[in-house]
Protein backbone atom coordinates (compact mmCIF):
# COMPACT_ATOMS: atom_id res chain seq x y z
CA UNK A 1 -19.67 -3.65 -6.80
CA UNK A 2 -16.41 -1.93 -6.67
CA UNK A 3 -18.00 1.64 -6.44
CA UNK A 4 -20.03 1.10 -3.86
CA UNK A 5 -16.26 0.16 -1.85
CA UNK A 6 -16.29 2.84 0.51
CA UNK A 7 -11.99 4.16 1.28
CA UNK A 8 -10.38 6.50 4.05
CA UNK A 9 -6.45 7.10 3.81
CA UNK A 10 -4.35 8.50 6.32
CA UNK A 11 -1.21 9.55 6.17
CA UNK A 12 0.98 12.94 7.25
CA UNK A 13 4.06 14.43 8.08
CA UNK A 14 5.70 14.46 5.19
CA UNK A 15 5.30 14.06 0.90
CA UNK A 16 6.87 11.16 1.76
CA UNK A 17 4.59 9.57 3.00
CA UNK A 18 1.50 11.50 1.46
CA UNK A 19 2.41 10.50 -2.33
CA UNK A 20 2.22 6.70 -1.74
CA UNK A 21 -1.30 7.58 -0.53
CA UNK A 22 -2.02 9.83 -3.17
CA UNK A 23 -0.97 7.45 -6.19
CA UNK A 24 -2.78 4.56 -4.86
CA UNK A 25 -5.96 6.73 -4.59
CA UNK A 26 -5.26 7.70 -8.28
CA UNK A 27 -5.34 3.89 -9.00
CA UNK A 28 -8.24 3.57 -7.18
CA UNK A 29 -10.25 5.88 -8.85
CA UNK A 30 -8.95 4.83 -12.25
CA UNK A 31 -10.28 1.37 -11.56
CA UNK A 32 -13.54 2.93 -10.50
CA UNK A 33 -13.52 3.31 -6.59
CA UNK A 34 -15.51 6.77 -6.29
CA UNK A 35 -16.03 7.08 -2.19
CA UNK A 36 -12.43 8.13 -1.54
CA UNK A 37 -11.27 10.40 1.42
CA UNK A 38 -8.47 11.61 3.06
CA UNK A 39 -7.86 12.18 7.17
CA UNK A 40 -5.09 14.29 8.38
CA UNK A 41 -4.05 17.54 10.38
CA UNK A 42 -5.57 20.81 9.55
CA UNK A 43 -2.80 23.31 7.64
CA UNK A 44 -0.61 20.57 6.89
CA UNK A 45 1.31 19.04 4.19
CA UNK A 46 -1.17 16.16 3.79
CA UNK A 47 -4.05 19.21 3.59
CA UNK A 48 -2.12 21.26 0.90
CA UNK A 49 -1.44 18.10 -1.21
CA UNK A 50 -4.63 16.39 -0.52
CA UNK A 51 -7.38 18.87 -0.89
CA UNK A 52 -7.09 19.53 -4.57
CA UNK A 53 -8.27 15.90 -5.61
CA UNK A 54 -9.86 14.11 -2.21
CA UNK A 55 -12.38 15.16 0.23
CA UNK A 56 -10.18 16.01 3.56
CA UNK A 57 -11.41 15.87 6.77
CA UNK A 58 -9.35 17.38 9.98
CA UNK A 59 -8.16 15.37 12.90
CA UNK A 60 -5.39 15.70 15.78
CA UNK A 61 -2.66 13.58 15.59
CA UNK A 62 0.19 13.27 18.41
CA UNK A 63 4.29 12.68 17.34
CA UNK A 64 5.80 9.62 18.85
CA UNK A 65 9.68 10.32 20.36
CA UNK A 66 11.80 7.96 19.50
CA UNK A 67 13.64 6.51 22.48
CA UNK A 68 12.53 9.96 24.93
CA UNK A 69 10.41 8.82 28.23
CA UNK A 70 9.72 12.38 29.00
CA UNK A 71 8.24 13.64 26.03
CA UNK A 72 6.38 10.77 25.77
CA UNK A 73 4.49 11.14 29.35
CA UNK A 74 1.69 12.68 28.29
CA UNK A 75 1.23 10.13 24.97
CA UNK A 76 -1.21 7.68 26.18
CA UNK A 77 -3.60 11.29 27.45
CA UNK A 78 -2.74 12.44 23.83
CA UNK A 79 -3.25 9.70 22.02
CA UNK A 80 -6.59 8.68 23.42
CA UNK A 81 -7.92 12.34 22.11
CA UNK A 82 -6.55 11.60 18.48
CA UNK A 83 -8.43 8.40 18.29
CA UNK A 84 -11.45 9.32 19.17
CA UNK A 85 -11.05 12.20 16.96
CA UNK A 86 -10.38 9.82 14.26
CA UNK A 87 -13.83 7.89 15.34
CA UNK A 88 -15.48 10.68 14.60
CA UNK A 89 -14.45 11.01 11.00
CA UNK A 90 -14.82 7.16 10.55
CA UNK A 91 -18.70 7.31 11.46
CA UNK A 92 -19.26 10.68 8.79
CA UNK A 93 -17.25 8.73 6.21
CA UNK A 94 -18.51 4.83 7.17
CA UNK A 95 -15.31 3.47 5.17
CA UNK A 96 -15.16 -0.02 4.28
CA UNK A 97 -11.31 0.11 4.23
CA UNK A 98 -8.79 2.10 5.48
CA UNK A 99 -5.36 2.66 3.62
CA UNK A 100 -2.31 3.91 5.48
CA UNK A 101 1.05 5.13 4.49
CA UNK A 102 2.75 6.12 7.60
CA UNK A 103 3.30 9.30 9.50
CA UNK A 104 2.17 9.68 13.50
CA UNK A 105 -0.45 11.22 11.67
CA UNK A 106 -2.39 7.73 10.48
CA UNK A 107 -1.86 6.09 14.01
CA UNK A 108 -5.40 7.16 14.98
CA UNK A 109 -7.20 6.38 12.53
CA UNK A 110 -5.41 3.26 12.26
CA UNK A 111 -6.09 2.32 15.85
CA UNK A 112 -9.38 3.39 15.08
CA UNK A 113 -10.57 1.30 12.54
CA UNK A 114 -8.81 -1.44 14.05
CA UNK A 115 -10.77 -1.76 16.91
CA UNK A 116 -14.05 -0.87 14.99
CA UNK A 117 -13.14 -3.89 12.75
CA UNK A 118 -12.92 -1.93 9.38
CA UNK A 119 -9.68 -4.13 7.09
CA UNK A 120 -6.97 -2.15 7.04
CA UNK A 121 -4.17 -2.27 4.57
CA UNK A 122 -1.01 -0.27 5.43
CA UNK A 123 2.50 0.50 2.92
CA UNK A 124 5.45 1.14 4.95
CA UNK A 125 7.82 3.02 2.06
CA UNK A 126 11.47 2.48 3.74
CA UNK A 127 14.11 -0.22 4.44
CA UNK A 128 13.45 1.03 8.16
CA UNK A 129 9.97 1.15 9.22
CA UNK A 130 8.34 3.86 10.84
CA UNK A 131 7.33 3.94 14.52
CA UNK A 132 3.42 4.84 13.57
CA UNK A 133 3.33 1.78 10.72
CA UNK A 134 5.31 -0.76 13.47
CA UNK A 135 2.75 0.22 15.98
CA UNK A 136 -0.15 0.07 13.96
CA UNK A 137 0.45 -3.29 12.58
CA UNK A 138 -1.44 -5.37 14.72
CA UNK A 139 -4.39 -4.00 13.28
CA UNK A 140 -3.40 -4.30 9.89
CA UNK A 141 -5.03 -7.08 7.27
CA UNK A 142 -1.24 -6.78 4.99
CA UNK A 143 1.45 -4.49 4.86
CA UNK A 144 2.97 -3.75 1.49
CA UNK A 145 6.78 -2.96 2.39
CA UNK A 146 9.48 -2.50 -0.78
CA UNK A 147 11.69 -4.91 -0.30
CA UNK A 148 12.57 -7.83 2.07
CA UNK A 149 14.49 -6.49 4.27
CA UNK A 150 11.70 -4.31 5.76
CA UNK A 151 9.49 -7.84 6.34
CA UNK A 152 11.34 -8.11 9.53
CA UNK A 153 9.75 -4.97 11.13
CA UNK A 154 6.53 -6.94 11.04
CA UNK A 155 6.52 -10.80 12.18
CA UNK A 156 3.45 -11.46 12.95
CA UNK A 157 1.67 -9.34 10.54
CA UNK A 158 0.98 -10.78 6.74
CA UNK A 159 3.69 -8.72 4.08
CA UNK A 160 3.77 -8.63 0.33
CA UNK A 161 6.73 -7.05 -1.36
CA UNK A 162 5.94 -4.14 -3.94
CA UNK A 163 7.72 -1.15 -5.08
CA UNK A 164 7.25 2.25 -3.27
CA UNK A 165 4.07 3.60 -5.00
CA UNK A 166 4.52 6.50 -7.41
CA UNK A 167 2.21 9.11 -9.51
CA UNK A 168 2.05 7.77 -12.77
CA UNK A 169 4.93 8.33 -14.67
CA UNK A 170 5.21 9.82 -18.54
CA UNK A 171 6.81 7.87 -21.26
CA UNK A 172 10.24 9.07 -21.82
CA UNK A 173 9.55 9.22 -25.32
CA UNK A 174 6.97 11.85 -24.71
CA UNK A 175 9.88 14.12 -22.87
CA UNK A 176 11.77 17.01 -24.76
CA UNK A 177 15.56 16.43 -24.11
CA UNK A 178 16.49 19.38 -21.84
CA UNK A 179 18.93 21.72 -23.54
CA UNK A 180 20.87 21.97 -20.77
CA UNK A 181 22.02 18.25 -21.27
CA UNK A 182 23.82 19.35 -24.87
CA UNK A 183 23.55 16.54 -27.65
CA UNK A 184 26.62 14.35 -27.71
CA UNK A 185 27.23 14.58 -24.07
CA UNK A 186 26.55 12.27 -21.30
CA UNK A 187 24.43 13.56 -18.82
CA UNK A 188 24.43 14.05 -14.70
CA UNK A 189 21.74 15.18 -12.81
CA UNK A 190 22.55 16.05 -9.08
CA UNK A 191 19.01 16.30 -7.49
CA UNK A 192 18.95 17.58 -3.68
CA UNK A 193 15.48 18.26 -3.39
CA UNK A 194 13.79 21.46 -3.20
CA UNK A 195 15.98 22.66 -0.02
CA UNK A 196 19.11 21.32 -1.74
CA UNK A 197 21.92 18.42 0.00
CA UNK A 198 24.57 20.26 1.71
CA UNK A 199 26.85 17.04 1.51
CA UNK A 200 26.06 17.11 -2.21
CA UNK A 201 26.72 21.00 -2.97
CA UNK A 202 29.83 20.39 -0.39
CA UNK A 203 31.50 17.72 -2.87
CA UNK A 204 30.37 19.22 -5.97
CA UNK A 205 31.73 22.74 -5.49
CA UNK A 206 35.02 21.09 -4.40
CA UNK A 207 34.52 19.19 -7.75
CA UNK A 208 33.95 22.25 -10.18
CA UNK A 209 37.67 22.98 -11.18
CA UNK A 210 37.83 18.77 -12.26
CA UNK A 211 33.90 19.21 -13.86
CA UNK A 212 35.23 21.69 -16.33
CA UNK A 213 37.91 19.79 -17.91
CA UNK A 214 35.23 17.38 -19.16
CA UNK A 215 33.06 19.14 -22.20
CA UNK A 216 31.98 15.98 -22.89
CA UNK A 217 29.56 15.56 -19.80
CA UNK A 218 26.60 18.03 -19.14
CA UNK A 219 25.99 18.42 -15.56
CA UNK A 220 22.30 19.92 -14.26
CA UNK A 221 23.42 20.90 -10.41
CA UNK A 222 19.61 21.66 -8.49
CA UNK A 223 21.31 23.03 -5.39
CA UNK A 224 17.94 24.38 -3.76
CA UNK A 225 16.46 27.62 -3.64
CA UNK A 226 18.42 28.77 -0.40
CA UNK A 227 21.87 27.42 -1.52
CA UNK A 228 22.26 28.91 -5.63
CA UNK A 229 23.01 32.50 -4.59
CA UNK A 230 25.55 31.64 -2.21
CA UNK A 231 27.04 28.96 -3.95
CA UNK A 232 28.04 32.01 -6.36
CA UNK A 233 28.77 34.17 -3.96
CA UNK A 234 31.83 31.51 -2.78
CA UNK A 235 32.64 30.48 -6.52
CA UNK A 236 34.12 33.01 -9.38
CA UNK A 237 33.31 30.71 -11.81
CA UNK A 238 31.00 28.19 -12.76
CA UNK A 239 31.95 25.67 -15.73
CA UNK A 240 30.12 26.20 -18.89
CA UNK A 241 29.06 22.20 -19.05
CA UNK A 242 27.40 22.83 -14.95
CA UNK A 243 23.84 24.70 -14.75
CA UNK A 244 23.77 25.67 -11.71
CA UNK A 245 19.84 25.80 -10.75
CA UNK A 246 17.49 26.30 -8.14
CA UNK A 247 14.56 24.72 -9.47
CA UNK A 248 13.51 22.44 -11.80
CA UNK A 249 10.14 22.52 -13.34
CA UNK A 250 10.10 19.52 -15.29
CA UNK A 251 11.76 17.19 -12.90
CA UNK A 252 10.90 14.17 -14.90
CA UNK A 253 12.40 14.93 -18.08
CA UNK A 254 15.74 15.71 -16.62
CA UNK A 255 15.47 12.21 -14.92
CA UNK A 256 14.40 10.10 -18.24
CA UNK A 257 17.72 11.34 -19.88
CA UNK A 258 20.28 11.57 -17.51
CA UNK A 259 22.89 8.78 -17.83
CA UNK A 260 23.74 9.30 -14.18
CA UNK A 261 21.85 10.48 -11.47
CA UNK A 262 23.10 11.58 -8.14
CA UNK A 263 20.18 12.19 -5.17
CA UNK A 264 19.52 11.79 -1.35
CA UNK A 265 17.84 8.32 -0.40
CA UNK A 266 14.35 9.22 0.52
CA UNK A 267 11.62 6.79 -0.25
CA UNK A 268 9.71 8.69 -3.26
CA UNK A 269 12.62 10.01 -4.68
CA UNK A 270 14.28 6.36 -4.93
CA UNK A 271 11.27 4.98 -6.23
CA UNK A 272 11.14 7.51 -9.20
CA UNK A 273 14.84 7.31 -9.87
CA UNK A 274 14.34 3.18 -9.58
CA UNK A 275 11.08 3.27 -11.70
CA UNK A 276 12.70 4.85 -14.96
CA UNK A 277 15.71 2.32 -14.16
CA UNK A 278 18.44 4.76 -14.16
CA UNK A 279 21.82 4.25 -12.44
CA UNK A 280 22.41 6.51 -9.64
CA UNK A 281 25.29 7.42 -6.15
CA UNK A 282 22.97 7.77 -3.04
CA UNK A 283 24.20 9.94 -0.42
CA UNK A 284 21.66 9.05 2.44
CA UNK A 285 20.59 12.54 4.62
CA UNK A 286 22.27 11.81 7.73
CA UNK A 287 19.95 12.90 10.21
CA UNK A 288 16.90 11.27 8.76
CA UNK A 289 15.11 9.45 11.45
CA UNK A 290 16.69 5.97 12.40
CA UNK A 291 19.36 6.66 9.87
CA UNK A 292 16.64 5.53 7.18
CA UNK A 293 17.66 6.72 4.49
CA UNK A 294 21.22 4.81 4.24
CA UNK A 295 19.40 1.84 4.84
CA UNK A 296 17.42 2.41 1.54
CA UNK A 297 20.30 3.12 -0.29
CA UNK A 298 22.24 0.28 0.84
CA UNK A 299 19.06 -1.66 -0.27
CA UNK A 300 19.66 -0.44 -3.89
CA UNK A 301 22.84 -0.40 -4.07
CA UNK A 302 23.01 -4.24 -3.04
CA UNK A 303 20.93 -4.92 -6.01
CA UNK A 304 23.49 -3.25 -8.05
CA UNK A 305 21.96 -0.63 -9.07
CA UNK A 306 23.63 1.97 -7.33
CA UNK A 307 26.59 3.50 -5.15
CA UNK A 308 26.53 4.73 -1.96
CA UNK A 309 28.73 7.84 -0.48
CA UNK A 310 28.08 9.41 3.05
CA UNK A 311 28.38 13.02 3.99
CA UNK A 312 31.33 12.08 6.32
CA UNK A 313 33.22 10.07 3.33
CA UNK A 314 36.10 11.31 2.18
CA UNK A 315 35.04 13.65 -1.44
CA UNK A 316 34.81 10.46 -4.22
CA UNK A 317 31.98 11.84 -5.87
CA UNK A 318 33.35 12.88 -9.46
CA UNK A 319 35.91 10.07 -9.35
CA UNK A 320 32.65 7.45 -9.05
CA UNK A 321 30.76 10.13 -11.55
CA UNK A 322 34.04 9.46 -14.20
CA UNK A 323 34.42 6.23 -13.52
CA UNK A 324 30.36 5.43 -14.13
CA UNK A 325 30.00 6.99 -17.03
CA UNK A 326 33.47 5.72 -19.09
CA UNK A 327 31.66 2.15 -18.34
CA UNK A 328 29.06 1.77 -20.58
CA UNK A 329 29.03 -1.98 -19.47
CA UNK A 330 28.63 -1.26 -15.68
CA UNK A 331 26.14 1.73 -16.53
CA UNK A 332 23.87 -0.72 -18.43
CA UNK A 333 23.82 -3.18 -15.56
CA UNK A 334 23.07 -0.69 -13.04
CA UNK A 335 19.80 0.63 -15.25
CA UNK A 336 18.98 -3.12 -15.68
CA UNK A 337 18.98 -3.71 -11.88
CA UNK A 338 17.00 -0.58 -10.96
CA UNK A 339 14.61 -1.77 -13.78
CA UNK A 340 14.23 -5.05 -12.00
CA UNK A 341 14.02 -3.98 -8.25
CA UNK A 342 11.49 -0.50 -9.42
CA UNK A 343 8.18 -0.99 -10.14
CA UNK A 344 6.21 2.32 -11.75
CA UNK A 345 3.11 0.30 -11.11
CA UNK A 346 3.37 -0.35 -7.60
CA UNK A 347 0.57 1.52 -6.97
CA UNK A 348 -1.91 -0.31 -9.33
CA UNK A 349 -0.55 -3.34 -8.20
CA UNK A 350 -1.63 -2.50 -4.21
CA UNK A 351 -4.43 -1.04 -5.17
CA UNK A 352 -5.81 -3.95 -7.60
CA UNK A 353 -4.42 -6.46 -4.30
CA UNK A 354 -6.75 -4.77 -1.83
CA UNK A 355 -9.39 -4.50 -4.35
CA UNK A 356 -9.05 -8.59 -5.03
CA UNK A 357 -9.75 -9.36 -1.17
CA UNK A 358 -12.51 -7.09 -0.17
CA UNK A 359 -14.57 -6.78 -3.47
């Protein structure tokens, strides 16, 4: 009965909100949904990530301002296009339910199925939801959010706490120790993302001259692609225990056996940090829409499981590295409380809830 379960996602904008989508597809599939799709702009993000395992269809989709009257004039004109573009794919595809995960992109089809009466099941990812996710609520059957504090965006809409969904995750048995964390060392990773953190690589290359005096920590620096060559440029010398790096290909096994890790506070990056349960310091991106991102962190760090520093704070972040990782104690119960508030099966878990209430 399950295959015959017919599912559209939508979702956009950004990978964070097209992974959530993604892994709960992969769950789908792996308990035998086969009629999966995906609905999104054409020469997008969702497109480039989507294509290569879903069927993709194209439709327009229309940004919401936040708090701006003018750019929102012609919305309503705008809007009305995108959901009837969204119709369009609903009656080729004839889902039973649509999933989804945010983005002004899945407004349409959300409103769409909505008012067509197809069940649909949306996962709001931060502390702070979204504009498209608060508005598309009233249509929704549930919304999986990750943690309580993001049950308040939606009062009158049934919630159900999970963590963020995430791609299935190795063993960290089954990961090589990188070389660049040497044996009998503790280990930092300081993860910016693919562009880098400039309020990391700020604090860490005021940190390098204190960095080298400790040859007993190993420090993998991913400063982003457009950041290494100048960070050299303005340093003579890089410490022997820092790799400085632009990339890193194997992102996973530098995160299974780090002691420490140190990361912006997007939503998929949290929940991968949170689902291996490893300590970390959040420094939230400042400009990320309704200041999101600090609101995550200060999510996880009230669990205990990590520490917060802002852009604007005054440099602390190799004094809190130090002090971390001489406290074996406080390391341990940081690791236990990101154990406890991740869940690396999030996404079987939504998948397996929607499953139980329309199969």
């Amino acid at each position: 009965m399950m295959k015959q379960k017919t599912f559209l996602f939508a979702c956009g904008g950004t990978g964070g909100h097209v992974f959530p989508a993604v892994a709960i597809a992969e769950s789908l599939k792996k308990f035998g949904v086969e009629q999966i799709s995906f609905a999104g702009r054409k020469d997008s993000m969702e497109s480039r990530l989507v294509k290569p395992r879903f069927e993709f269809d194209e439709i327009s989709a229309v940004p919401l301002h936040r708090g701006s009257f003018m750019q929102n004039l012609s919305l309503p004109y705008k809007l009305f296009k995108a959901v009837q573009s969204a119709k369009d794919v609903i009656k080729k595809r004839k889902p039973d339910v649509v999933v989804a995960t945010g983005g002004y992109v899945s407004l349409p089809v959300v409103m769409a199925a909505g008012r067509m009466g197809i069940p649909v099941y949306i996962q709001e990812q931060n502390a702070v939801a979204g504009v498209a996710n608060k508005v598309g609520s009233r249509y929704a059957k549930k919304i999986f959010v990750t943690s309580a504090e993001a049950q308040k965006f939606f009062p009158n809409t049934e919630t159900q706490v999970f963590g963020n969904p995430v791609r299935e995750l190795p063993k960290i048995e089954t990961l090589p120790r990188p070389k660049e964390f040497r044996e009998g060392t503790k280990s930092v990773l300081i993860v910016g993302g693919s562009q880098g953190a400039r309020g990391i690589n700020v604090k860490m290359e005021e940190s390098l001259s204190a960095i080298a005096g400790r040859t007993d920590i190993s420090v993998v620096w991913q400063a982003g692609a457009k950041n290494v060559e100048n960070i050299r440029e303005r340093v003579s010398h890089i410490p022997e225990n820092v790799t400085l790096t632009a990339f890193l290909d194997n992102i996973y096994a530098y995160i299974g056996h780090a002691d420490l890790i140190v990361s912006r506070a997007g939503a998929s990056t949290l929940a991968e940090i949170l689902a291996f349960g490893k300590p970390s310091i959040l420094f939230p991106f400042p400009f990320a829409t309704a200041n999101h991102q600090e609101f995550n962190a200060r999510v996880v760090e009230k669990a205990g499981a990590a520490l917060v520093e802002l852009d604007s704070d005054p440099n602390d972040l190799w004094n809190k590295v130090q002090t971390l990782l001489s406290n074996e104690e406080k390391l341990n119960k940081m690791a236990q409380a990101a154990k406890s508030i991740g869940m690396p099966d999030a996404a079987d878990q939504i998948a397996k809830t929607i499953l139980d209430a329309e199969c």
